[in-house]
Protein backbone atom coordinates (compact mmCIF):
# COMPACT_ATOMS: atom_id res chain seq x y z
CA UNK A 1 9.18 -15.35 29.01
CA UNK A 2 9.35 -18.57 26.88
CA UNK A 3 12.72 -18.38 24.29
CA UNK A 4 11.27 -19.07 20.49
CA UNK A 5 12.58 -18.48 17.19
CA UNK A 6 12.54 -15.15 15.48
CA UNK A 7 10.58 -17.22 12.82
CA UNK A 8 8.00 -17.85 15.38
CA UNK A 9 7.81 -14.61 16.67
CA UNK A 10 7.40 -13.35 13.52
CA UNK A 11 3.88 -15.15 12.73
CA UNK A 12 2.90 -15.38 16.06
CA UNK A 13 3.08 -11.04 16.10
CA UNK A 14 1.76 -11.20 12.45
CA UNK A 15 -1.29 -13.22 13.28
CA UNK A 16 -1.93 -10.28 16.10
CA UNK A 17 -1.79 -7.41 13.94
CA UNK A 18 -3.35 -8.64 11.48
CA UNK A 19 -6.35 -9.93 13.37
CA UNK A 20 -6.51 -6.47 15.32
CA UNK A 21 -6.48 -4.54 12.14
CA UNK A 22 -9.37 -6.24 10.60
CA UNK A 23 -11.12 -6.62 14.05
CA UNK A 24 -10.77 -2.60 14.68
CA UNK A 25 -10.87 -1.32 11.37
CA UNK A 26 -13.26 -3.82 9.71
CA UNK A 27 -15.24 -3.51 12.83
CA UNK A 28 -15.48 0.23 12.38
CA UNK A 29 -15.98 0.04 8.62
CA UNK A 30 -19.18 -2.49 8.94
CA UNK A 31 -20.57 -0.62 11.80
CA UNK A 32 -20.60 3.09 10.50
CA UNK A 33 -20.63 2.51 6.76
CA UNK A 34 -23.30 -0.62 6.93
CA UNK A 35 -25.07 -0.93 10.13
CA UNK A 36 -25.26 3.02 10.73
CA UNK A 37 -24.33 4.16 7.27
CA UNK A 38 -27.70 5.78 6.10
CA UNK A 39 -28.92 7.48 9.87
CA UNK A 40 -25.36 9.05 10.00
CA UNK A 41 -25.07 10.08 6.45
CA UNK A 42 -25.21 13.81 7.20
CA UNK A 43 -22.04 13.25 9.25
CA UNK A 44 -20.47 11.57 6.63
CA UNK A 45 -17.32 13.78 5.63
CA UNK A 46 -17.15 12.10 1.90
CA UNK A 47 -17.50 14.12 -0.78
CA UNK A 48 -18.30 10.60 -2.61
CA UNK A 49 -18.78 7.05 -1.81
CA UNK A 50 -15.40 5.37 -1.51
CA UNK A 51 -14.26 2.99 -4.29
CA UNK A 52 -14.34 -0.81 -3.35
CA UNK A 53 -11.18 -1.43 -5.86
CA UNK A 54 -9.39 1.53 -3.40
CA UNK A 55 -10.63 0.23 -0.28
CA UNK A 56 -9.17 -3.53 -1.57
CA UNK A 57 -5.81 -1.44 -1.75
CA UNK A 58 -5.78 0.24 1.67
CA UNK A 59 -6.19 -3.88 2.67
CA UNK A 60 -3.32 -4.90 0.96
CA UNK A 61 -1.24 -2.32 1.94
CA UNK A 62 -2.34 -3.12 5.18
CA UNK A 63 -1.20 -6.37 5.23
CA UNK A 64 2.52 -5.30 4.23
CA UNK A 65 2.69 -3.19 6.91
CA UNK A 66 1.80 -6.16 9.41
CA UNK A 67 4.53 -8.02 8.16
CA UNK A 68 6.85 -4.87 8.77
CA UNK A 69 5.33 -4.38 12.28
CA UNK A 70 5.79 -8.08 12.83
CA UNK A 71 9.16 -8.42 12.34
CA UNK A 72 10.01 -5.54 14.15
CA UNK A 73 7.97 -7.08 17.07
CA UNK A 74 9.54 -10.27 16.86
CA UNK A 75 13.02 -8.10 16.78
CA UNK A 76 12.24 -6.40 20.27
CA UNK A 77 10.82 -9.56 22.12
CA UNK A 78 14.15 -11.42 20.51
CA UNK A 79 16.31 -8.58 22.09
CA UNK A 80 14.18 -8.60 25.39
CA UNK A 81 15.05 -12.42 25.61
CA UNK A 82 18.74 -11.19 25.16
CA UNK A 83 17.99 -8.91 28.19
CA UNK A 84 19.24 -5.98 25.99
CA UNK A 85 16.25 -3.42 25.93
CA UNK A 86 14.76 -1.28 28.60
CA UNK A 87 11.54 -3.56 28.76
CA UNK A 88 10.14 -4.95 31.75
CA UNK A 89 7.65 -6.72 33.33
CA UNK A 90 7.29 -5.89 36.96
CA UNK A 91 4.91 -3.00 37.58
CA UNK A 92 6.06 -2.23 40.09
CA UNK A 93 9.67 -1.34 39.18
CA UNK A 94 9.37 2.16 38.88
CA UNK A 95 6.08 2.78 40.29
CA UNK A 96 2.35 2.50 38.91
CA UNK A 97 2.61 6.13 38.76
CA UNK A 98 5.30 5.81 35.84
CA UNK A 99 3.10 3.40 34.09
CA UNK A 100 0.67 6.66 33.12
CA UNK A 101 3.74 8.86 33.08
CA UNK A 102 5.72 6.55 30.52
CA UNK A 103 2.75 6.16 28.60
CA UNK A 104 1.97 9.69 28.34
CA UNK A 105 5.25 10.90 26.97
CA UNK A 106 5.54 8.15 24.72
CA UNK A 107 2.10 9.88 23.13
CA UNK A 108 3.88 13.10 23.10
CA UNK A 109 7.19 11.56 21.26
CA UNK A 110 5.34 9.86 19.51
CA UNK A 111 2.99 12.32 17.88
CA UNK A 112 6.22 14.25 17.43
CA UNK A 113 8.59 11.95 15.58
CA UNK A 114 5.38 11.13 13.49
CA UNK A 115 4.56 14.49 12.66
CA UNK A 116 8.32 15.20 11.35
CA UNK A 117 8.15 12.11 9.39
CA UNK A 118 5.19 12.68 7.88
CA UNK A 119 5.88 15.74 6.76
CA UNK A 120 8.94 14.92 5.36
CA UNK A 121 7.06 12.08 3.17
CA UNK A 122 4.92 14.32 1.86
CA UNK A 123 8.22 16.52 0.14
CA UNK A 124 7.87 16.21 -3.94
CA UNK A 125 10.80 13.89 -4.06
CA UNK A 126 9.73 11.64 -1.44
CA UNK A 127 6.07 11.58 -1.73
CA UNK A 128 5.68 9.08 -4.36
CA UNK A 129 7.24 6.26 -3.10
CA UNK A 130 7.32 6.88 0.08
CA UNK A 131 3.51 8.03 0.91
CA UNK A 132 1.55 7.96 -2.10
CA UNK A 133 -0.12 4.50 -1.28
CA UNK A 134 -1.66 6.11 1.79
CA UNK A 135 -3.48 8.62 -0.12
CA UNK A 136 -4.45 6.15 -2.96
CA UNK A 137 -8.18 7.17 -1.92
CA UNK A 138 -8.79 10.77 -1.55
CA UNK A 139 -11.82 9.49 0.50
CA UNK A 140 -10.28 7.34 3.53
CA UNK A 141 -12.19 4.77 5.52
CA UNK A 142 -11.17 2.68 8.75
CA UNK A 143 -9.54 0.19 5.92
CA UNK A 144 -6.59 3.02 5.44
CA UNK A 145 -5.38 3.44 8.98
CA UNK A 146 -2.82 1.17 8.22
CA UNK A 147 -2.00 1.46 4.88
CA UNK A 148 1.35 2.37 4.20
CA UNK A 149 4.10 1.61 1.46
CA UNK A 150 6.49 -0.19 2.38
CA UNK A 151 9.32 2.40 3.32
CA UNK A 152 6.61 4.27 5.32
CA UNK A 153 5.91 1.02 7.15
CA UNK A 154 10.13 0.45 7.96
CA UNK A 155 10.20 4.14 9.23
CA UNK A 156 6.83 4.11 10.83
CA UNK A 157 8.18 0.94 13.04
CA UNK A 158 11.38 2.66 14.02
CA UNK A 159 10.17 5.04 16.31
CA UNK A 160 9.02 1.81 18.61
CA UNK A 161 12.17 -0.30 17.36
CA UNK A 162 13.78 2.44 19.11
CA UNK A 163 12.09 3.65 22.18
CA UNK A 164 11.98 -0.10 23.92
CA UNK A 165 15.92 0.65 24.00
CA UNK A 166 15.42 4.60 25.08
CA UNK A 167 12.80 4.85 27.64
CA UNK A 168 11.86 2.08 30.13
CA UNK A 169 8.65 0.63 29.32
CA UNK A 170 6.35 -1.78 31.16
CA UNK A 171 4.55 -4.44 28.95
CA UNK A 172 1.72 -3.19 29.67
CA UNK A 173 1.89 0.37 28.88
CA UNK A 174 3.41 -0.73 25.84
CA UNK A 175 0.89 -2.60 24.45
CA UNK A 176 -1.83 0.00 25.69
CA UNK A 177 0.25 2.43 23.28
CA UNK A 178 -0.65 0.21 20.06
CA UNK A 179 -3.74 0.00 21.24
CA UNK A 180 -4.04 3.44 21.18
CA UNK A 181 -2.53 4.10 18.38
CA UNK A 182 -4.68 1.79 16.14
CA UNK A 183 -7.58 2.90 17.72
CA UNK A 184 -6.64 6.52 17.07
CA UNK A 185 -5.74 6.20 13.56
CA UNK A 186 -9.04 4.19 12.97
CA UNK A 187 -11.53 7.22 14.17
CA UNK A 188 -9.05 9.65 12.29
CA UNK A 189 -9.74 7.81 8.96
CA UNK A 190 -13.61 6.76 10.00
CA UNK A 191 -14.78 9.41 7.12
CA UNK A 192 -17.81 10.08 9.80
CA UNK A 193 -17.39 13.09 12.14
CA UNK A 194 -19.14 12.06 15.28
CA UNK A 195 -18.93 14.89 17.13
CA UNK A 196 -20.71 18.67 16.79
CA UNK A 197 -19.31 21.29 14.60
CA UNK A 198 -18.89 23.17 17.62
CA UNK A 199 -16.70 20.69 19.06
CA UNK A 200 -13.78 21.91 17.22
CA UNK A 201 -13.58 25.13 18.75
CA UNK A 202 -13.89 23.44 21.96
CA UNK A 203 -10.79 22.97 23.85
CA UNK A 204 -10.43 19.38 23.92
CA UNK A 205 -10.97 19.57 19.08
CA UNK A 206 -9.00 22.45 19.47
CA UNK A 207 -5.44 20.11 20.66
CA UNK A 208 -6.40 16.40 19.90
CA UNK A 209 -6.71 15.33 16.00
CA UNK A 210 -10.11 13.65 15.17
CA UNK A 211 -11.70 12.62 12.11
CA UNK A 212 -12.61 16.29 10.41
CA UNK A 213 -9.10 17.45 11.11
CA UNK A 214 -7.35 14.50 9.20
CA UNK A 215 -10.14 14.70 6.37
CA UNK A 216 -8.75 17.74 5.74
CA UNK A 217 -5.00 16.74 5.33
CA UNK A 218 -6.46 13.80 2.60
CA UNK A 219 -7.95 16.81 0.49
CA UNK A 220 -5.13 19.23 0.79
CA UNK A 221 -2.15 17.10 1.87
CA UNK A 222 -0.50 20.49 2.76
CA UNK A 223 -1.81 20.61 6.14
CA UNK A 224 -2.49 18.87 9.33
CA UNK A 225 0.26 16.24 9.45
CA UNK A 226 0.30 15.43 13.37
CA UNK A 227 -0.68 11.66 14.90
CA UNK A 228 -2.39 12.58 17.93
CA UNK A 229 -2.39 16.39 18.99
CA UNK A 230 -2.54 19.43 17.09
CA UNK A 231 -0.18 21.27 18.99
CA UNK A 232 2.97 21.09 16.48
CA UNK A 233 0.94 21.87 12.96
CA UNK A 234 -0.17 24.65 14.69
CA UNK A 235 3.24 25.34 16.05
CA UNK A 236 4.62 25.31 12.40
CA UNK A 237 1.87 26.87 10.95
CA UNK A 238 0.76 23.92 9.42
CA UNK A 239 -2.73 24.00 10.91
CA UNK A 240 -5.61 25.14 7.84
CA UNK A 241 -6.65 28.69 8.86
CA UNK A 242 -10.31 27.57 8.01
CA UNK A 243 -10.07 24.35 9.91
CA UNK A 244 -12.96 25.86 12.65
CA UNK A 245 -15.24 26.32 9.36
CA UNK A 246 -14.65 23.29 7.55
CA UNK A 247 -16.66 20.51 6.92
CA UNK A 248 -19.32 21.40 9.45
CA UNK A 249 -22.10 17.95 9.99
């Protein structure tokens, strides 16, 4: 890989996550709310239309967090040019077989440092300026998948700051893991729950977080605080009781 400045990494990252965000999440906002908004209004989970002036703040918030996420990129490629992180780019190092396995656990620490986090943020003396600009709209689109306040954002990127030095990981399955992850947070703030009511007692809504589950942690903020999986709200018995009978579409 090509040696640049820190400076250049820096844009060059910022000009990727900020065209994915508004690619995915703009994507997913002018498909289901103005394309498909009126034939899948019954599976809207809004209690009311969401508020342009909010949505505008989800976007800026957004774009703070890409310049958090893009220095901390630029930090791990500058440190991978040093030859000081556990990166690599030969997939066949370890195996393709570790490729899944790497990116699989990564999920599962993933979902687990985020879940510990978040609920932390969401303590009295943290919450407000730490989390609060997440939950600026009661009524989340695709537009607040990414935005965080700026501590959120620092702490959010640590967890990847981190792991490149931790766990080896190839290119590869590291950038399928923020695809993943963007993806996932996208359909968890869509507002639209695409799937049956039934499918939450099914096995499969019953241990991966979709977009009625994470509805319910913007109204109540006292539940459901997990990334991916279910499996440490309920756990820690943070999981609504009702969640099965909530918000059926």
């Amino acid at each position: 890989m090509a040696n640049h400045s820190f400076c250049f990494y820096s844009f060059f990252f910022f000009g990727i996550i900020f065209a994915r965000y508004f690619l995915i999440a703009g994507g997913a906002y002018l498909l289901f709310y103005s394309v498909l908004g009126k034939s899948l209004a019954k599976k809207s989970l809004h209690l009311k239309p969401p508020l342009s002036q909010l949505i505008w703040k989800d976007v800026e918030l957004s774009i703070l967090s890409a310049v958090v996420f893009a220095l901390c990129a630029a930090f791990i490629i500058s440190v991978y040019d040093l030859g000081v992180t556990l990166l690599y780019s030969d997939p066949f190092k370890y195996g393709l077989w570790y490729l899944v396995v790497s990116f699989l656990a990564i999920l599962v620490l993933q979902d687990t440092y985020f879940y510990f986090i978040h609920r932390i943020f969401h303590h009295r003396l943290l919450f407000r300026w730490m989390h609060s600009g997440h939950h600026i709209s009661r009524e989340p689109t695709p537009w607040s998948s990414f935005a965080f306040d700026l501590p959120e954002a620092i702490v959010q990127s640590f967890f990847l700051v981190s792991v490149v030095f931790i766990v080896p990981l190839h290119f590869i399955t590291l950038i399928a893991l923020l695809m993943t992850m963007t993806i996932w947070s996208v359909l968890n703030h869509l507002g639209f729950e695409l799937f049956p009511s039934s499918f939450k007692s099914h096995w499969f809504g019953k241990w991966f977080i979709g977009s009625t589950h994470h509805s319910i942690h913007h109204r109540k903020y006292t539940v459901h605080y997990g990334l991916y999986f279910t499996l440490w709200d309920k756990l820690l018995g943070t999981q609504d009781p009702n969640y099965e009978n909530e918000f059926h579409v």
